[in-house]
PDB file of N, CA and C in Angstrom:
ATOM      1  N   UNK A   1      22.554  -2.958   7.110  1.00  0.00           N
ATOM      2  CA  UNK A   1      21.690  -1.959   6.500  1.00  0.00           C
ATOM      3  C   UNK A   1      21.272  -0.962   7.581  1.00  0.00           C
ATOM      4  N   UNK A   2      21.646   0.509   7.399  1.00  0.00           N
ATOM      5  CA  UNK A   2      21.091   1.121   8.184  1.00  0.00           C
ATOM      6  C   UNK A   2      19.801   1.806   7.544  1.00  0.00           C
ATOM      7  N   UNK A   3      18.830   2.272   8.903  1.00  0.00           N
ATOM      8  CA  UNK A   3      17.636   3.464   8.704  1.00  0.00           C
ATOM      9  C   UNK A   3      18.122   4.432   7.895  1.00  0.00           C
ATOM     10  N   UNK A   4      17.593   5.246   6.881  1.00  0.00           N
ATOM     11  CA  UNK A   4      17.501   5.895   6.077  1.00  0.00           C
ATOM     12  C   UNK A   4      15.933   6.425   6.012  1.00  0.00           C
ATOM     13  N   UNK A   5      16.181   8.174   5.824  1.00  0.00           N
ATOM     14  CA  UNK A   5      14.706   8.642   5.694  1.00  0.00           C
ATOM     15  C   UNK A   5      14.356   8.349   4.443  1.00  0.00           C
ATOM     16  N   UNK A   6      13.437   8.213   4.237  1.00  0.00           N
ATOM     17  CA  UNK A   6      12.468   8.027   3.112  1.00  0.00           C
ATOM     18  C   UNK A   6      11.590   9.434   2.338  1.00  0.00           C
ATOM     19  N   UNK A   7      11.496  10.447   3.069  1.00  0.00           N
ATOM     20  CA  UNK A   7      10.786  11.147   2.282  1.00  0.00           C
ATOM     21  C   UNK A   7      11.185  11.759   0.699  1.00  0.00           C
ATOM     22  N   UNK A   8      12.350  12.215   0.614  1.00  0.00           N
ATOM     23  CA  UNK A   8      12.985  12.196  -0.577  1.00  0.00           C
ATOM     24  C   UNK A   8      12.449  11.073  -1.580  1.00  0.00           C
ATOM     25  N   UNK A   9      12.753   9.976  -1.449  1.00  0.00           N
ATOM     26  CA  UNK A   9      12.556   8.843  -2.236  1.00  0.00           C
ATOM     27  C   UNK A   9      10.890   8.460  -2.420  1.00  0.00           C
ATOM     28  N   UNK A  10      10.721   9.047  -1.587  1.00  0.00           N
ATOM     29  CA  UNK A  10       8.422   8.754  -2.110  1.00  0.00           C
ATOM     30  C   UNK A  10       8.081   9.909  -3.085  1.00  0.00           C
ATOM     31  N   UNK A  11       9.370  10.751  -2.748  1.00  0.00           N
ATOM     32  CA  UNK A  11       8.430  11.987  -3.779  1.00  0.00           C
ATOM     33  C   UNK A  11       9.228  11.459  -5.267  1.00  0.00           C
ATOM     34  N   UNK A  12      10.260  10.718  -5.018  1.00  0.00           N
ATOM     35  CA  UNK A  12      10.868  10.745  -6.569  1.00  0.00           C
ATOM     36  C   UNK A  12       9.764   9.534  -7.143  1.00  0.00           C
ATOM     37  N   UNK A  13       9.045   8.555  -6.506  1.00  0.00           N
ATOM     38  CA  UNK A  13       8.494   7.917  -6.863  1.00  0.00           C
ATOM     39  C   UNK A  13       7.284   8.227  -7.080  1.00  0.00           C
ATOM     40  N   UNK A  14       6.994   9.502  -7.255  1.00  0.00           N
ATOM     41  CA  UNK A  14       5.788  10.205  -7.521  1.00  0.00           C
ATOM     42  C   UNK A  14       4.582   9.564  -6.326  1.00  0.00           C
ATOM     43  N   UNK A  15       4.700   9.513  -5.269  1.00  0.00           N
ATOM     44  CA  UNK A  15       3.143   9.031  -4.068  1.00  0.00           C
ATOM     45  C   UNK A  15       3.056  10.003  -3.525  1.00  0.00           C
ATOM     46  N   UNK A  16       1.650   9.883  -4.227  1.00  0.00           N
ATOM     47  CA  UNK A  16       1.001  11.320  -3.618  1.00  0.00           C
ATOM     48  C   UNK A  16      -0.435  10.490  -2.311  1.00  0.00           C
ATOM     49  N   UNK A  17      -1.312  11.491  -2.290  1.00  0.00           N
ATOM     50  CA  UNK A  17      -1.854  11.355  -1.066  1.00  0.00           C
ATOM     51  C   UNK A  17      -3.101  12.189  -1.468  1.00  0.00           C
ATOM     52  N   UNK A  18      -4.382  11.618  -1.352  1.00  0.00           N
ATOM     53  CA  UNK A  18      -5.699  12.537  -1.665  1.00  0.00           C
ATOM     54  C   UNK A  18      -6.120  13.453  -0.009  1.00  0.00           C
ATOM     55  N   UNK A  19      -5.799  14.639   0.116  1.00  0.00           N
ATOM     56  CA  UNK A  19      -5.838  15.167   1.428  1.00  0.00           C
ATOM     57  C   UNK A  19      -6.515  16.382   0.538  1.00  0.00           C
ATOM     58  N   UNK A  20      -7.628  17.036   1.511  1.00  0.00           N
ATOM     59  CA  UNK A  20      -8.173  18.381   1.618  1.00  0.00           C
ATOM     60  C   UNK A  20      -7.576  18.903   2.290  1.00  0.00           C
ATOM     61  N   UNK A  21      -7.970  20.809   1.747  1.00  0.00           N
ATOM     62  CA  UNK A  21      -7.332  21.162   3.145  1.00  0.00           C
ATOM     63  C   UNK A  21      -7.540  21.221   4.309  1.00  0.00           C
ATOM     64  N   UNK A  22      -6.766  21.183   5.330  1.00  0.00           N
ATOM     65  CA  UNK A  22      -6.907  21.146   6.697  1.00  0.00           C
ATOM     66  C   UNK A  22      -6.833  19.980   7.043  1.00  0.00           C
ATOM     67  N   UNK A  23      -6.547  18.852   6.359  1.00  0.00           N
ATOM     68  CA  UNK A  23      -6.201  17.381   6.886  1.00  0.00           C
ATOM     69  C   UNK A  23      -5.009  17.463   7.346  1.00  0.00           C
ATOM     70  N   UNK A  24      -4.653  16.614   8.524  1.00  0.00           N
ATOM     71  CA  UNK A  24      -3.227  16.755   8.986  1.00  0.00           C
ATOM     72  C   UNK A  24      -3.260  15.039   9.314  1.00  0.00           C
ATOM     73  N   UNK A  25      -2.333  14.524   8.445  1.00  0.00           N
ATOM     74  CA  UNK A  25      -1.727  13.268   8.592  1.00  0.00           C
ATOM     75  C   UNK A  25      -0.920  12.765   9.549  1.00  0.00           C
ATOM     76  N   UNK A  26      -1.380  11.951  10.094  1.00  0.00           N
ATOM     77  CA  UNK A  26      -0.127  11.742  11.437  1.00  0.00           C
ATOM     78  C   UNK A  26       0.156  10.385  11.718  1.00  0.00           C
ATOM     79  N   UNK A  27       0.383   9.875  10.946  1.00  0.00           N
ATOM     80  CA  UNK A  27       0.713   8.757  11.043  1.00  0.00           C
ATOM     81  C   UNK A  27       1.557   8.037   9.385  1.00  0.00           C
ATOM     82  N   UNK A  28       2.098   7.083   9.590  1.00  0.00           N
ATOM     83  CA  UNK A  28       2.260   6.493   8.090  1.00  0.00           C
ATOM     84  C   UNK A  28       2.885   5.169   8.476  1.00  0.00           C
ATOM     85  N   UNK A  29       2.607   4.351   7.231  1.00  0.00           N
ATOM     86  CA  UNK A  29       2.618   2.680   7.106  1.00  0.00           C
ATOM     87  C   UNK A  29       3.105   2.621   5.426  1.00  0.00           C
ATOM     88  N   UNK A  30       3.976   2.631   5.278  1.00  0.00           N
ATOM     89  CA  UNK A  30       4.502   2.370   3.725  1.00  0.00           C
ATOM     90  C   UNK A  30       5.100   0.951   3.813  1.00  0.00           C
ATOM     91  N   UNK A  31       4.915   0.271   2.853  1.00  0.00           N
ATOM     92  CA  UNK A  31       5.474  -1.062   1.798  1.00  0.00           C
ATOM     93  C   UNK A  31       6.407  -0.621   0.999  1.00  0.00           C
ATOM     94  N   UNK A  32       7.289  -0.959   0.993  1.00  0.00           N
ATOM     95  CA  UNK A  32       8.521  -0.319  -0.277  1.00  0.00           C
ATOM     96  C   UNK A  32       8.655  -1.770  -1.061  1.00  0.00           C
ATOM     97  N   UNK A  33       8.573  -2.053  -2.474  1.00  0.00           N
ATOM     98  CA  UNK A  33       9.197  -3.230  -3.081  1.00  0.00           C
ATOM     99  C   UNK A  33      10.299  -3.036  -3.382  1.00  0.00           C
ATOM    100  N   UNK A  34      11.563  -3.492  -3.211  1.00  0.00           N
ATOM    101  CA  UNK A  34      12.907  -3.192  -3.223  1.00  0.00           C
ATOM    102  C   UNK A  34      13.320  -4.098  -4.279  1.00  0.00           C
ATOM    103  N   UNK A  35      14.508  -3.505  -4.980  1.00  0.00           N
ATOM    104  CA  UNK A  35      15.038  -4.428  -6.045  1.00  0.00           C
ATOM    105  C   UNK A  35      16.307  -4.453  -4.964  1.00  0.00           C
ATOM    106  N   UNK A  36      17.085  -5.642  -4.680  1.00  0.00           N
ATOM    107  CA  UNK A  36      18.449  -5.783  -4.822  1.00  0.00           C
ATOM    108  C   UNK A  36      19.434  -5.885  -5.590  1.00  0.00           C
ATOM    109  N   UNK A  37      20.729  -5.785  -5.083  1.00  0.00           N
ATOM    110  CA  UNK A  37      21.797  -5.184  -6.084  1.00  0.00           C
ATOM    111  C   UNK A  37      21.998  -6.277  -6.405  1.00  0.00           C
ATOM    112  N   UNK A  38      21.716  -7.889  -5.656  1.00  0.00           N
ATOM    113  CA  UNK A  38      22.161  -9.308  -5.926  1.00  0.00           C
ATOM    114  C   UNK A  38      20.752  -9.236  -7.311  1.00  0.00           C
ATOM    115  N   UNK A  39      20.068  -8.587  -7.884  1.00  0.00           N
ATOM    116  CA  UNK A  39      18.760  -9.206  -8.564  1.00  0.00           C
ATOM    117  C   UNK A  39      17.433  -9.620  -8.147  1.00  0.00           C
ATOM    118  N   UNK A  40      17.648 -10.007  -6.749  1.00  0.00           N
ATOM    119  CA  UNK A  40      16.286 -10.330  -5.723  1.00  0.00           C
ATOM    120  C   UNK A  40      15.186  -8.789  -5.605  1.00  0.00           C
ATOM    121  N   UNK A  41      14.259  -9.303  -5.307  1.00  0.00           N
ATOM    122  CA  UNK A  41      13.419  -8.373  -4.997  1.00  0.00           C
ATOM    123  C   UNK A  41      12.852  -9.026  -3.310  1.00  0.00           C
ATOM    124  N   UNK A  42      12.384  -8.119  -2.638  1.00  0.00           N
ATOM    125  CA  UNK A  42      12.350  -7.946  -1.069  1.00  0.00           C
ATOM    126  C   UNK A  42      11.137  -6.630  -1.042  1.00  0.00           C
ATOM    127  N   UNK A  43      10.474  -7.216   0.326  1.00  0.00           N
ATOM    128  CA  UNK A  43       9.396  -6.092   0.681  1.00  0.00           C
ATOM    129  C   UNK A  43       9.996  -5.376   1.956  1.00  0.00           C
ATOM    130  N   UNK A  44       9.538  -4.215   2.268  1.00  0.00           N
ATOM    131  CA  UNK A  44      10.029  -3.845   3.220  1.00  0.00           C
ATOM    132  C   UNK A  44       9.028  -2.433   3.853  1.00  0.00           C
ATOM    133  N   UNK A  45       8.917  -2.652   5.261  1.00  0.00           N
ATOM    134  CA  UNK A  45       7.875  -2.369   6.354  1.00  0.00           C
ATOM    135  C   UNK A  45       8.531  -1.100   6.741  1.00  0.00           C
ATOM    136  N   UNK A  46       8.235   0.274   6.401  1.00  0.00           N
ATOM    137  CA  UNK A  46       8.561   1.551   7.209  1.00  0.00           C
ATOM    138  C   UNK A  46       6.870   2.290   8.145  1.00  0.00           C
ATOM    139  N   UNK A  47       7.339   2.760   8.858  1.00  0.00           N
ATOM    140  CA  UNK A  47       6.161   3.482   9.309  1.00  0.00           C
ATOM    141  C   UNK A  47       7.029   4.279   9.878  1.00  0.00           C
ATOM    142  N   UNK A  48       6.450   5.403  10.507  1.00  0.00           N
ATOM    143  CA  UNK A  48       6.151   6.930  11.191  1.00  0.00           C
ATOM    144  C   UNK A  48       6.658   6.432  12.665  1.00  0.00           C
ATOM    145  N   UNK A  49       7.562   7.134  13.029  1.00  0.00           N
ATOM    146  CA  UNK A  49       8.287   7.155  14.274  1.00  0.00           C
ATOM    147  C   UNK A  49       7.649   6.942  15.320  1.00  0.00           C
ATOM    148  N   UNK A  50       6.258   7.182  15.630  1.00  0.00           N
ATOM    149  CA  UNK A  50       5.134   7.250  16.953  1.00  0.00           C
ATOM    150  C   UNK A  50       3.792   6.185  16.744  1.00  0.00           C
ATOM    151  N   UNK A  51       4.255   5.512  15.063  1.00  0.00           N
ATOM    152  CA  UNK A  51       2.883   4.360  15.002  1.00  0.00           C
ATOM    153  C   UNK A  51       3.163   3.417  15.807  1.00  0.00           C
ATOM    154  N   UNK A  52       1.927   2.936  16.571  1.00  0.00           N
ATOM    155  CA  UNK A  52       2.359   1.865  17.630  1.00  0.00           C
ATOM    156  C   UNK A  52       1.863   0.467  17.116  1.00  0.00           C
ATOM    157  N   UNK A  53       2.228  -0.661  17.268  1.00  0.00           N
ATOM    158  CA  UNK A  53       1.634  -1.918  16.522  1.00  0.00           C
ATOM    159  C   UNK A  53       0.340  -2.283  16.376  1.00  0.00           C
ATOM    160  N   UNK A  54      -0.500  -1.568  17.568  1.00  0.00           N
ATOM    161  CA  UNK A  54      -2.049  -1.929  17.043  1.00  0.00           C
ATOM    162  C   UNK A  54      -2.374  -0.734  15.993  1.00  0.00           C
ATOM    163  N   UNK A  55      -2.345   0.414  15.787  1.00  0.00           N
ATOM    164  CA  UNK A  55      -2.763   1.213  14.514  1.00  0.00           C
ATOM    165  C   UNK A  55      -2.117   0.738  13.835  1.00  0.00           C
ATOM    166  N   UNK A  56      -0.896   0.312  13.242  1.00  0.00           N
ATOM    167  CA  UNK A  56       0.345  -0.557  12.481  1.00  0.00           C
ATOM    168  C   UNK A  56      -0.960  -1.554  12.024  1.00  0.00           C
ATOM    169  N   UNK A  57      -1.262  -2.539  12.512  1.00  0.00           N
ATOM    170  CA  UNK A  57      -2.372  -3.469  12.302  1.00  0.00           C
ATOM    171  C   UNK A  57      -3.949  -3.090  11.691  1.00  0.00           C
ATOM    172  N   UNK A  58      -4.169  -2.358  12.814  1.00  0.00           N
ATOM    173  CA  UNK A  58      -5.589  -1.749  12.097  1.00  0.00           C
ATOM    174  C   UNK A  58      -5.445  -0.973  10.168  1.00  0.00           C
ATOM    175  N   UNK A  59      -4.486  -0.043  10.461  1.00  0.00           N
ATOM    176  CA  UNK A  59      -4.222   0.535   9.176  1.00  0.00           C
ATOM    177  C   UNK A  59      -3.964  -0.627   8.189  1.00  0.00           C
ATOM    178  N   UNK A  60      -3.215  -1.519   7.970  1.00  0.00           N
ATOM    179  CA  UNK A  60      -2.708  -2.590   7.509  1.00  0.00           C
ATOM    180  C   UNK A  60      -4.549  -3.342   7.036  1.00  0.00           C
ATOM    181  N   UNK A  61      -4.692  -3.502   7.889  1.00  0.00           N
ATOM    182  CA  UNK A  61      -6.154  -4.469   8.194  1.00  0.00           C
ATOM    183  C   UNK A  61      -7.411  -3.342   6.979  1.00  0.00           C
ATOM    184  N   UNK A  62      -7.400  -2.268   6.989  1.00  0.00           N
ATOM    185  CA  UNK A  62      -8.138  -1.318   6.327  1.00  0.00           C
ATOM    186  C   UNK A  62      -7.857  -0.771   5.037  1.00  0.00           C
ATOM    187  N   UNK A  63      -6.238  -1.245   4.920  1.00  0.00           N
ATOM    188  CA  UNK A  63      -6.286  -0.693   3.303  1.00  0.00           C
ATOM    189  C   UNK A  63      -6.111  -1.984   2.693  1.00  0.00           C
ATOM    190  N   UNK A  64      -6.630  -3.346   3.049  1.00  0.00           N
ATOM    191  CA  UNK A  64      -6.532  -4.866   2.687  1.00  0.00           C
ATOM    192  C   UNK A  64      -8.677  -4.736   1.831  1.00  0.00           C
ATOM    193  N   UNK A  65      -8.872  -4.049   2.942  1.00  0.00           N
ATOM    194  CA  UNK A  65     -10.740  -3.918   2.914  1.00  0.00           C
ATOM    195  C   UNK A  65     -10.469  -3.450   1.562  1.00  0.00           C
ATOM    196  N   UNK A  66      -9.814  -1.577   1.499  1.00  0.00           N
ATOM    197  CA  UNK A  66      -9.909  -0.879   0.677  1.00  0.00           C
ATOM    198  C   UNK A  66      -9.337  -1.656  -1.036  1.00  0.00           C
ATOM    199  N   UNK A  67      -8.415  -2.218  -0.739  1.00  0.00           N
ATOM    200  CA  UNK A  67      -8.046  -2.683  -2.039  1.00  0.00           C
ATOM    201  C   UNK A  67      -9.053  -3.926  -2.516  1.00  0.00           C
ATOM    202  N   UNK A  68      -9.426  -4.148  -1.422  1.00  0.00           N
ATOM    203  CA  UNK A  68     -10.244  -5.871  -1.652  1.00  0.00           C
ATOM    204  C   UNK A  68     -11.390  -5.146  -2.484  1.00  0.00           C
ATOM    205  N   UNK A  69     -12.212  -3.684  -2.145  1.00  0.00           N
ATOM    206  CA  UNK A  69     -13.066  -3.060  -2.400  1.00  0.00           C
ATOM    207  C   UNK A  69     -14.460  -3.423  -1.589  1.00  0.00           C
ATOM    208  N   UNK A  70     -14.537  -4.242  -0.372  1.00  0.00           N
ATOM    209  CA  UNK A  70     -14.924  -3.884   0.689  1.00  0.00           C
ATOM    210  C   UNK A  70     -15.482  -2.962   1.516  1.00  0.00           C
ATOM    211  N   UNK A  71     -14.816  -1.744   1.292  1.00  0.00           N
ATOM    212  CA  UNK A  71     -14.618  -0.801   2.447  1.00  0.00           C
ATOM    213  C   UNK A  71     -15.877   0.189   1.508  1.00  0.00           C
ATOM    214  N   UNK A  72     -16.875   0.772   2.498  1.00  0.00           N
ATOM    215  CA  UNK A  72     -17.598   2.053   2.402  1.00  0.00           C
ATOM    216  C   UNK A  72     -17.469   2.988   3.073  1.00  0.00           C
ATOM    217  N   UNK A  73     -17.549   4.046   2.871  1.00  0.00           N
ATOM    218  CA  UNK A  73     -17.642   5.286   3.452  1.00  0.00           C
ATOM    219  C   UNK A  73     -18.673   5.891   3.576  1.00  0.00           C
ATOM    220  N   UNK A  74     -19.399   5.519   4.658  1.00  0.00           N
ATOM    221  CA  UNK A  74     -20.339   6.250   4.728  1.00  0.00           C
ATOM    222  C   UNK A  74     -20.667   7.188   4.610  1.00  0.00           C
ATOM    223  N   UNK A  75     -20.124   8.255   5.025  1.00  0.00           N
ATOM    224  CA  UNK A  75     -20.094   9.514   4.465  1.00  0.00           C
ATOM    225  C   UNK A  75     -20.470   9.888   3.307  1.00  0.00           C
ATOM    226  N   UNK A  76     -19.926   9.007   2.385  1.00  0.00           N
ATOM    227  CA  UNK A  76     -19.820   9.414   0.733  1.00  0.00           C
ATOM    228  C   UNK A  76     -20.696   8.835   0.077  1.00  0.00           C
ATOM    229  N   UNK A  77     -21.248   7.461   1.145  1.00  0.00           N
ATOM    230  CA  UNK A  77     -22.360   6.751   0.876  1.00  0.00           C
ATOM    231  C   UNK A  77     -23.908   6.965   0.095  1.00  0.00           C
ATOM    232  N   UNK A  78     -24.216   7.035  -1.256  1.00  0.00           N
ATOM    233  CA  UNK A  78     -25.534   8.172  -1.132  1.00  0.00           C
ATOM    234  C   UNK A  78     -26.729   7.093  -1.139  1.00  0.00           C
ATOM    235  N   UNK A  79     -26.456   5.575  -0.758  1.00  0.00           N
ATOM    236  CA  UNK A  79     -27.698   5.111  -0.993  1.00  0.00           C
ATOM    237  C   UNK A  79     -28.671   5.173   0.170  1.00  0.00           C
TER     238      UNK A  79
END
């Protein structure tokens, strides 16, 4: 199996991204669930050419909070 870009294929899968303007993204950590051609299904780990394994981790570690529903933002916080 070789590397293959991915951006094509996130947009056919409709993932989008909540960004204002002037956000500049620089980094990425995608999960792909893959069907195989044998019938199996398989997960599979892409990230961004310059993520290094501890942001790889931290990011990983923060959208586990976010889905768990954990995570606040202070910012947005109004209590």
């Amino acid at each position: 199996m070789a590397d293959q870009q991915i951006g094509q294929l996130l947009d056919t899968l409709g993932v989008t991204a909540d960004l204002d303007d002037g956000d500049w993204a620089t980094d990425a950590f995608i999960i792909l669930k893959v069907s195989k051609a044998d019938g199996g299904t398989t997960l599979i780990k892409a990230t961004s050419e310059a993520l290094d394994w501890v942001t790889s981790i931290g990011m990983l570690t923060a959208v586990l909070a976010i889905e768990n529903g954990r995570y606040v933002n202070i910012a947005e916080d109004d209590d």
